[in-house]
N, C-alpha and C. Protein backbone atom coordinates (compact mmCIF):
# COMPACT_ATOMS: atom_id res chain seq x y z
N UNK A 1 62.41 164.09 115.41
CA UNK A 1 62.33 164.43 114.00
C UNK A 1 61.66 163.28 113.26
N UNK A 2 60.70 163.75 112.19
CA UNK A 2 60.24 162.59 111.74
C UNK A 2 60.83 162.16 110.69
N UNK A 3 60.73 161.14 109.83
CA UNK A 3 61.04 160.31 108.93
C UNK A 3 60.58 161.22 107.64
N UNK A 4 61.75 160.97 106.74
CA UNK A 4 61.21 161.87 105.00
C UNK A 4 60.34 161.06 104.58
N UNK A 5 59.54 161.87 104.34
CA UNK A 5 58.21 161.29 103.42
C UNK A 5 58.44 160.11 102.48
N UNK A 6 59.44 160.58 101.42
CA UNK A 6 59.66 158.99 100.79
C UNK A 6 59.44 157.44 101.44
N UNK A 7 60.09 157.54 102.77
CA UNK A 7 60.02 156.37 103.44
C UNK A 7 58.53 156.27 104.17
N UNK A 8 57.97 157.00 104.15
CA UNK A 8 56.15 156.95 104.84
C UNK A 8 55.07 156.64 103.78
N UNK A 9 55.61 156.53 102.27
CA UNK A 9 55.11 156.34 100.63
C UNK A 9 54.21 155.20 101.10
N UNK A 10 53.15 154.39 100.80
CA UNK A 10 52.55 153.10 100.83
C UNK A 10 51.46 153.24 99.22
N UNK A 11 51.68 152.01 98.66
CA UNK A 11 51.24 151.32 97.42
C UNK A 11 50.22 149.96 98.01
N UNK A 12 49.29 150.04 97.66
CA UNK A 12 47.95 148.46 97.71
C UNK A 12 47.78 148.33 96.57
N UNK A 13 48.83 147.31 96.21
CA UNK A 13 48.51 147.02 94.48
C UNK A 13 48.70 148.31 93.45
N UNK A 14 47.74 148.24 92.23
CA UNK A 14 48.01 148.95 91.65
C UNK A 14 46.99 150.34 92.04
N UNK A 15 46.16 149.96 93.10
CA UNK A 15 44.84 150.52 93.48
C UNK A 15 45.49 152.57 94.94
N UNK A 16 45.06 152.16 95.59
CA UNK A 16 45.31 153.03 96.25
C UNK A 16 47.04 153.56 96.53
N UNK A 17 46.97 154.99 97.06
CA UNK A 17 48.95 155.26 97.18
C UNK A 17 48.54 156.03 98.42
N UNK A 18 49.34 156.51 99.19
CA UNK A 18 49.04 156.85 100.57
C UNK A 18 50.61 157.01 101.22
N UNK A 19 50.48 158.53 101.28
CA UNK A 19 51.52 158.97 102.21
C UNK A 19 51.15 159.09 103.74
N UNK A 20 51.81 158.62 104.99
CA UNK A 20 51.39 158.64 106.42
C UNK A 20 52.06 160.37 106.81
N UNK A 21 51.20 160.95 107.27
CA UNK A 21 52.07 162.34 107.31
C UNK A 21 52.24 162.42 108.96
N UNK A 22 51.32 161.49 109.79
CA UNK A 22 51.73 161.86 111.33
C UNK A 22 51.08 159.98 111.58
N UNK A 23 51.68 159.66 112.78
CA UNK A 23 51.31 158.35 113.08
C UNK A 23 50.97 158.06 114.13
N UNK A 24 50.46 156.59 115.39
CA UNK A 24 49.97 157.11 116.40
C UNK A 24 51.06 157.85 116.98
N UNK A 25 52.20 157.16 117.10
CA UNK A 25 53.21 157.18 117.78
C UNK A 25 53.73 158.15 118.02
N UNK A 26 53.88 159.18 116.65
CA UNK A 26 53.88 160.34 117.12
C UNK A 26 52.22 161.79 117.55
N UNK A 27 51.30 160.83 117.66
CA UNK A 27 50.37 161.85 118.48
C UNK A 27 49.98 161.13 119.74
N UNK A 28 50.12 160.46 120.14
CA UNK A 28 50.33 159.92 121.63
C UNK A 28 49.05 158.88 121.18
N UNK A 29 48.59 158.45 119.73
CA UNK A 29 47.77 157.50 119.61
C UNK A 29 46.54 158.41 119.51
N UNK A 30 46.21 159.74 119.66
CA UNK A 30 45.18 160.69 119.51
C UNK A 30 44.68 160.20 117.79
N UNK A 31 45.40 160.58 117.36
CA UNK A 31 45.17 160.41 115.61
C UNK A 31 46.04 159.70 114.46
N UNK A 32 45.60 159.54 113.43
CA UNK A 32 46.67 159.92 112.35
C UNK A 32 46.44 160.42 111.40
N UNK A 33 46.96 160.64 110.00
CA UNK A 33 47.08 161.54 109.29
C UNK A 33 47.90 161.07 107.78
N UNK A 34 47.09 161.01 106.98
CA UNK A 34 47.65 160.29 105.68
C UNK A 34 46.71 161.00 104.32
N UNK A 35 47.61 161.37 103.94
CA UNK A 35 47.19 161.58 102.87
C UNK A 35 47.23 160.69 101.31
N UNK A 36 46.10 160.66 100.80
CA UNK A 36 45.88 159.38 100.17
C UNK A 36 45.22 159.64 98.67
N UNK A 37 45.64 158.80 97.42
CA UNK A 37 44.82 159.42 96.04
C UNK A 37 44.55 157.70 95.81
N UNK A 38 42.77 157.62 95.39
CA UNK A 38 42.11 156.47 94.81
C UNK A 38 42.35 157.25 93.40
N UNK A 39 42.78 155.91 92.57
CA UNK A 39 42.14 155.81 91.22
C UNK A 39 41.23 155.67 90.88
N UNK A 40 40.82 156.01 89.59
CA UNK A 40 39.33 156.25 88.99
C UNK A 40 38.27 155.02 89.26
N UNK A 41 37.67 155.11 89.14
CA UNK A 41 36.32 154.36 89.84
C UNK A 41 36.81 153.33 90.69
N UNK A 42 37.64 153.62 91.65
CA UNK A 42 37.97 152.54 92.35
C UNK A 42 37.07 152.38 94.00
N UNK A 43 36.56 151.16 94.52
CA UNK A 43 35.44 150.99 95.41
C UNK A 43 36.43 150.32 96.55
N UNK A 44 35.61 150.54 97.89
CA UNK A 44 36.35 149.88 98.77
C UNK A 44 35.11 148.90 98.98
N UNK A 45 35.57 147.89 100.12
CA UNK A 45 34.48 147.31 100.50
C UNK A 45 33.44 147.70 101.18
N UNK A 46 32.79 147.06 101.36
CA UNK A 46 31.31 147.74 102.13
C UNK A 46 32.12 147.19 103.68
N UNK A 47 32.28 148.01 104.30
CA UNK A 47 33.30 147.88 106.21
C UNK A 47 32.79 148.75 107.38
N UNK A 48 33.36 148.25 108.29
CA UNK A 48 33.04 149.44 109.54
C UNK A 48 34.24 149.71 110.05
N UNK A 49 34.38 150.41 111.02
CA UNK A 49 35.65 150.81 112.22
C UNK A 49 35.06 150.36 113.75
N UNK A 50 35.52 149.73 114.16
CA UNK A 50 35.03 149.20 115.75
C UNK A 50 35.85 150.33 116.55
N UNK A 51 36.69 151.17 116.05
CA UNK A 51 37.97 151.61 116.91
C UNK A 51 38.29 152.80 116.44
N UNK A 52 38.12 152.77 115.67
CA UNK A 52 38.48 154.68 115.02
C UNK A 52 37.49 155.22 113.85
N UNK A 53 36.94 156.60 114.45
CA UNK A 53 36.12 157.36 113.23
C UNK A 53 36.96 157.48 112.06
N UNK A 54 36.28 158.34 110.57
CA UNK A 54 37.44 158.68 109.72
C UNK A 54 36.97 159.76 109.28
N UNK A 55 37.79 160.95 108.75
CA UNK A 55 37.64 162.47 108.41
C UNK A 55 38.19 162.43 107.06
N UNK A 56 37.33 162.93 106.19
CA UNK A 56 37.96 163.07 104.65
C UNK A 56 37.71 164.52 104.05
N UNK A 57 38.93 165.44 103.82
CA UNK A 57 39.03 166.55 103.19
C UNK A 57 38.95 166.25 102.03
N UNK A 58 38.41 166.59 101.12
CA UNK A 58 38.78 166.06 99.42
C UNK A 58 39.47 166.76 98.83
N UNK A 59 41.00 166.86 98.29
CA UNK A 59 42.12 168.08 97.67
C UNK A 59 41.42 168.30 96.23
N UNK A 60 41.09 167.30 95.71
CA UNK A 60 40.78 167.13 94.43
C UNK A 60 39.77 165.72 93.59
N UNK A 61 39.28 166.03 92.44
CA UNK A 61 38.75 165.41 92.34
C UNK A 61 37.28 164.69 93.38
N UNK A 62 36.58 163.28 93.53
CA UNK A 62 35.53 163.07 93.85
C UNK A 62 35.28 161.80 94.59
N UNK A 63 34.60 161.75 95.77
CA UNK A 63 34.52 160.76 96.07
C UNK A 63 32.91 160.58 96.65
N UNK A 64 32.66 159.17 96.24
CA UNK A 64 31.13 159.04 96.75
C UNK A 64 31.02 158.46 97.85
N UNK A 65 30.29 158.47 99.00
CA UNK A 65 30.10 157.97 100.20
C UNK A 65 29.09 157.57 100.55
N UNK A 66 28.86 156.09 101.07
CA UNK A 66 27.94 155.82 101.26
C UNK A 66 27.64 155.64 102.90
N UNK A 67 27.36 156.03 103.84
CA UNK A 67 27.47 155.99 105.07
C UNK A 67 25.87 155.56 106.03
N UNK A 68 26.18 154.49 106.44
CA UNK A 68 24.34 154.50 106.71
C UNK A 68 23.29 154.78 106.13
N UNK A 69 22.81 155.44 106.59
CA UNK A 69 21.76 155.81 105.36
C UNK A 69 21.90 157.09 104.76
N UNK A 70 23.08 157.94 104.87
CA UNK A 70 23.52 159.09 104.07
C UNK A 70 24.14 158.18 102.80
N UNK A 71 23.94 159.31 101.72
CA UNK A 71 24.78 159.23 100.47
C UNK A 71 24.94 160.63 100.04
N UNK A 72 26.32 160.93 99.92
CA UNK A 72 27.29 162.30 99.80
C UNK A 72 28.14 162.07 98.70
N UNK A 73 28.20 162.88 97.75
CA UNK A 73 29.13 163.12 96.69
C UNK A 73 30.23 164.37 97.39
N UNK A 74 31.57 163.56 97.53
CA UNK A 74 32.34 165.33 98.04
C UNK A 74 33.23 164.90 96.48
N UNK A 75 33.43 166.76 96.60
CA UNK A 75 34.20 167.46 95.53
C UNK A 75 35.60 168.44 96.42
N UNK A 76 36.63 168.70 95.72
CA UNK A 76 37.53 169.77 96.14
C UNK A 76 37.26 170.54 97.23
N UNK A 77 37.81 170.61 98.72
CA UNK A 77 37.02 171.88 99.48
C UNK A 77 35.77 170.91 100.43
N UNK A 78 35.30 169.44 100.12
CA UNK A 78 34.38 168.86 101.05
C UNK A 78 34.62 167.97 101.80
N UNK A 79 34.26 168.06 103.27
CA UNK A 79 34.65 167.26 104.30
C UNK A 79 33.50 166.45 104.96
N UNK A 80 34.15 165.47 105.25
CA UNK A 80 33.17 164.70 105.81
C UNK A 80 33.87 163.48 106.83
N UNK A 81 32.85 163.38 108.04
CA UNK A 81 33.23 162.45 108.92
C UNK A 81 32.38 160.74 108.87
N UNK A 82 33.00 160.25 109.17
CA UNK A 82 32.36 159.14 109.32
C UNK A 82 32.83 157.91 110.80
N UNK A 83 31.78 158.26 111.55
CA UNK A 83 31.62 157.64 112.99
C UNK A 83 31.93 156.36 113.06
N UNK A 84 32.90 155.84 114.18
CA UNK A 84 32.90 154.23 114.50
C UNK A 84 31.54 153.57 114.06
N UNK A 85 31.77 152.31 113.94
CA UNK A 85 30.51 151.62 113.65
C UNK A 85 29.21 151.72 112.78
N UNK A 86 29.63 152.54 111.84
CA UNK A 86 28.73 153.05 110.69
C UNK A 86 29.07 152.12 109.53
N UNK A 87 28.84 151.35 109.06
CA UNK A 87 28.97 150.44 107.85
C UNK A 87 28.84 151.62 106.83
N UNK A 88 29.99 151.53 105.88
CA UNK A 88 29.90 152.19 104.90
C UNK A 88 31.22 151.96 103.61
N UNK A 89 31.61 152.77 102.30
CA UNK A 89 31.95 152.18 100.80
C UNK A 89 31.95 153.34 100.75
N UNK A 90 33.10 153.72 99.50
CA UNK A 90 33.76 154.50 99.25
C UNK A 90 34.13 154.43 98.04
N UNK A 91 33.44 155.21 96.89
CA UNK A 91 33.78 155.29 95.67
C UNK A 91 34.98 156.48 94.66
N UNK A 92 35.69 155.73 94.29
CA UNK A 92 36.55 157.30 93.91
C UNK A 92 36.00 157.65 92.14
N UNK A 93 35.92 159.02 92.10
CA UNK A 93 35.01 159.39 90.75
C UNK A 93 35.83 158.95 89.24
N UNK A 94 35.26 159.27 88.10
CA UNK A 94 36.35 159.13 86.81
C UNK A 94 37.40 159.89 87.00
N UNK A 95 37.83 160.60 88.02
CA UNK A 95 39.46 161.21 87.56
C UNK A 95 40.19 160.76 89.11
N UNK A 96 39.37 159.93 90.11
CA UNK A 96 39.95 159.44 91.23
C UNK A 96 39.55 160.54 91.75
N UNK A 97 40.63 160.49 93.29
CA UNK A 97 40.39 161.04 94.36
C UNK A 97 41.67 161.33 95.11
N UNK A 98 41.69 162.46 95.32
CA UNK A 98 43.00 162.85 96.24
C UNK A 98 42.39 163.25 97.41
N UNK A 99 42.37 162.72 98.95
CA UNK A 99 41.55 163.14 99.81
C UNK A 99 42.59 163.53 101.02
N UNK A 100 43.06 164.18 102.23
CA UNK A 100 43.50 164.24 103.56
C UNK A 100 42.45 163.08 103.87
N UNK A 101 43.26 162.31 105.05
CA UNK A 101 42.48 161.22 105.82
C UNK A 101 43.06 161.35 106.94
N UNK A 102 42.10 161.77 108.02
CA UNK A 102 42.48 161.49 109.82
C UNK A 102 41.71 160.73 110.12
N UNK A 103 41.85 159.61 111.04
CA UNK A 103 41.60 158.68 111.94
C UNK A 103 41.52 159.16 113.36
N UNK A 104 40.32 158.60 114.45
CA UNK A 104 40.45 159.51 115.51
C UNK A 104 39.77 158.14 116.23
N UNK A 105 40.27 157.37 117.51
CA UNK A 105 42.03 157.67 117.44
C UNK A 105 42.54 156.70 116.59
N UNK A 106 43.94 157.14 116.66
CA UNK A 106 44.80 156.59 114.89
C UNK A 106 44.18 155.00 114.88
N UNK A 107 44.75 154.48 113.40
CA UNK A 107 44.36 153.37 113.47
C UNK A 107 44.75 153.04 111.51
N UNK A 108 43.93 154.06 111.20
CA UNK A 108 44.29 153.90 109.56
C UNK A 108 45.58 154.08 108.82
N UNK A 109 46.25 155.03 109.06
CA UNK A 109 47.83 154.91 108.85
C UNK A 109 48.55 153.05 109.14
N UNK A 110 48.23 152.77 110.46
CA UNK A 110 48.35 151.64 110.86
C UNK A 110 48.27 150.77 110.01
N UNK A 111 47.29 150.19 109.27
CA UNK A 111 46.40 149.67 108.50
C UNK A 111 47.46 149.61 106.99
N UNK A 112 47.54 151.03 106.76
CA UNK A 112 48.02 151.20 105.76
C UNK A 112 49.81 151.26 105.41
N UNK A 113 50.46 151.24 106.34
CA UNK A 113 51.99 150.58 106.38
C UNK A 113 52.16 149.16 106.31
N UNK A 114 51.47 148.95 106.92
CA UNK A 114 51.19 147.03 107.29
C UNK A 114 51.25 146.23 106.54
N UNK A 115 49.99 146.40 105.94
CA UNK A 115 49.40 146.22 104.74
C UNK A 115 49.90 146.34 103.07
N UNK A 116 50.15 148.12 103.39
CA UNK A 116 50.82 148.27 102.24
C UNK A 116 51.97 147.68 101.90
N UNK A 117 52.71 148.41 100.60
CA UNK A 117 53.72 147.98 100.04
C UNK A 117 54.77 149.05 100.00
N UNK A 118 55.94 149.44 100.39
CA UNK A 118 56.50 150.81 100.50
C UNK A 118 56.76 151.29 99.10
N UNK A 119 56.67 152.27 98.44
CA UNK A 119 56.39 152.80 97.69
C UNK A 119 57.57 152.73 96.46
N UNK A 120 58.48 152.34 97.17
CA UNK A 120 60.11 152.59 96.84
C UNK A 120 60.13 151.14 96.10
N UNK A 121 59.91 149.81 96.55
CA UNK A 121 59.85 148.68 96.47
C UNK A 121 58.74 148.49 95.11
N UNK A 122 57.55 149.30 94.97
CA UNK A 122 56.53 148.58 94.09
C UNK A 122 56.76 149.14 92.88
N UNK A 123 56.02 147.72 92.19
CA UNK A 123 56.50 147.71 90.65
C UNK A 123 54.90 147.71 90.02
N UNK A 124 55.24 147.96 88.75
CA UNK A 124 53.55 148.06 88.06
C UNK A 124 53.05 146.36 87.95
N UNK A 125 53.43 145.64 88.60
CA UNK A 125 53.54 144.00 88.90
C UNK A 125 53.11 143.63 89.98
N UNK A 126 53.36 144.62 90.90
CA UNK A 126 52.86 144.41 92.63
C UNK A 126 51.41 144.35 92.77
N UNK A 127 51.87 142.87 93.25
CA UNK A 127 49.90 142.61 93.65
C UNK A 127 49.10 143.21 94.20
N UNK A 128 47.95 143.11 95.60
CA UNK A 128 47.48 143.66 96.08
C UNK A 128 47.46 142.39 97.12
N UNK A 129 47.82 142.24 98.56
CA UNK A 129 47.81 141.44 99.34
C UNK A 129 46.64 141.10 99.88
N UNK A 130 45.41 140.98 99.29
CA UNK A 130 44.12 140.55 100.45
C UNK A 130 44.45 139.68 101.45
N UNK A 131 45.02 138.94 101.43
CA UNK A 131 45.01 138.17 102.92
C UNK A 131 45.83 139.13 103.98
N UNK A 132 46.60 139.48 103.26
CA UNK A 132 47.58 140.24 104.48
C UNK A 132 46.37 141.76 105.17
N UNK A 133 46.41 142.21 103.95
CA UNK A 133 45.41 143.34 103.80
C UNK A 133 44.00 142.67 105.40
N UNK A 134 43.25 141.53 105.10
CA UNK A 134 41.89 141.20 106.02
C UNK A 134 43.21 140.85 106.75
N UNK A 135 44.12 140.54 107.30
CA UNK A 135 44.69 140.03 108.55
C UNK A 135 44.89 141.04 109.86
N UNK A 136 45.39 142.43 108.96
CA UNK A 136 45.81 143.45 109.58
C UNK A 136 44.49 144.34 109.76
N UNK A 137 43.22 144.35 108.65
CA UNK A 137 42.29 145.06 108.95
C UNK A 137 41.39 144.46 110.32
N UNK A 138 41.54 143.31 110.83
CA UNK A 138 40.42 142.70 111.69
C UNK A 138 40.74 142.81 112.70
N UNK A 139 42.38 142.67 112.78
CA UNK A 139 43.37 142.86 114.08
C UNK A 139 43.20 143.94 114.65
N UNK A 140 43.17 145.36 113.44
CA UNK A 140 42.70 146.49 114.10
C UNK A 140 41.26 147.13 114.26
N UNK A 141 40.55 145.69 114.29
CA UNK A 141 38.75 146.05 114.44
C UNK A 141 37.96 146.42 113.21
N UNK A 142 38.46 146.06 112.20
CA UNK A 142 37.53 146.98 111.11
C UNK A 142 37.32 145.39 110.65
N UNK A 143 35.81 145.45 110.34
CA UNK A 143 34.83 144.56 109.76
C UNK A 143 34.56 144.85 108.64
N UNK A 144 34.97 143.76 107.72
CA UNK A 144 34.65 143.75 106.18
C UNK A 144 32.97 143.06 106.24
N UNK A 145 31.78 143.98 105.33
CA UNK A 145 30.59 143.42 105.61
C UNK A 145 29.96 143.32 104.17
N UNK A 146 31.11 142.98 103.00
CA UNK A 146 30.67 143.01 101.60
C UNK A 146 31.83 143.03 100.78
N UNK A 147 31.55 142.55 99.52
CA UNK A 147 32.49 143.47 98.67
C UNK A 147 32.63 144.45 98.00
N UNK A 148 33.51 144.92 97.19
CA UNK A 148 33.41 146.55 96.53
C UNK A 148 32.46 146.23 95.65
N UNK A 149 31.13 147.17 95.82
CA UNK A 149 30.00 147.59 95.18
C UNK A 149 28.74 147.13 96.38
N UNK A 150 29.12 146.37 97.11
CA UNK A 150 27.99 145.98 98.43
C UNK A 150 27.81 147.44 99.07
N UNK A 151 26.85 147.90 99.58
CA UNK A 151 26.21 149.22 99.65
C UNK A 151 25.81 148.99 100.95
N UNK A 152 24.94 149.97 102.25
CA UNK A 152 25.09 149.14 103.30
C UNK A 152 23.80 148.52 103.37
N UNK A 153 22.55 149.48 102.44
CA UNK A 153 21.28 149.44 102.41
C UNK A 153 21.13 147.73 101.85
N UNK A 154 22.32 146.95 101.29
CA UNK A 154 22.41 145.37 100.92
C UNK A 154 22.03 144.58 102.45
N UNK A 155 22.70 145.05 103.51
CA UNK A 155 22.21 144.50 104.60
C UNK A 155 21.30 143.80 104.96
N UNK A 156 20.09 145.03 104.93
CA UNK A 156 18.67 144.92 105.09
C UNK A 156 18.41 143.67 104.25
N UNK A 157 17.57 142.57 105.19
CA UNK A 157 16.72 141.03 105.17
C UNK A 157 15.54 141.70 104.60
């Protein structure tokens, strides 16, 4: 039996919230499964995955993607994958983003318990841990290659 959702809640600051709805542990490490809402124009860094693709349903609202040399606006109803080792940033629109997120194999749930802050615990005061946050992201292979607004086409010498 799994764990009530309350206790699977995760807070990063005042920025991202993220419920884990399946973990590796319970898919034999095949996937995971979190469902997750960015606030309004909020950016991730420009990163990769050495270790796990990522799948984004969008419930609501918008998110921009920048993926190699694709750039995708998804809306309500749009999915999109994004392959190991693709450098790419993640914009959430003016009303944010409520997206499904699978990892294949798991890895991001991971990431995001760790890291996070349990949901129950955070206050409108709760920081955002970057060190803890790059400690746990590198451990599990994901390469930070910018900061939020670095694009990947910045790369290019």
């Amino acid at each position: 039996m799994s764990e009530p959702t309350a206790t699977r809640e995760y807070r990063l600051g005042q920025g991202l919230r993220a419920v884990v709805l399946a973990t590796a542990e319970e898919t034999g490490g095949r996937h995971d499964f979190t469902d997750t809402y960015q606030p309004p124009d909020e950016r991730t860094p420009l990163h990769l995955h050495t270790r796990y693709a990522e799948r984004f349903w969008v419930v609501s609202g918008e998110l921009r993607v920048w993926a190699g040399p694709e750039r995708v606006t998804l809306r309500s109803g749009d999915y999109y994958v994004i392959e190991t080792n693709v450098p790419h940033a993640v914009h959430s629109g003016p009303e944010g983003a409520h997206a499904l997120h699978i990892s294949t194999p798991a890895g991001f749930a991971e990431l995001i318990a760790r890291s996070g802050t349990p949901a129950h615990l955070a206050t409108p005061e709760t920081p955002f841990d970057a060190e803890l946050f790059m400690a746990v992201t590198t451990e599990l292979g994901d390469v930070v290659l910018g900061p939020p607004g670095t694009l990947p086409e910045d790369l290019r010498l």
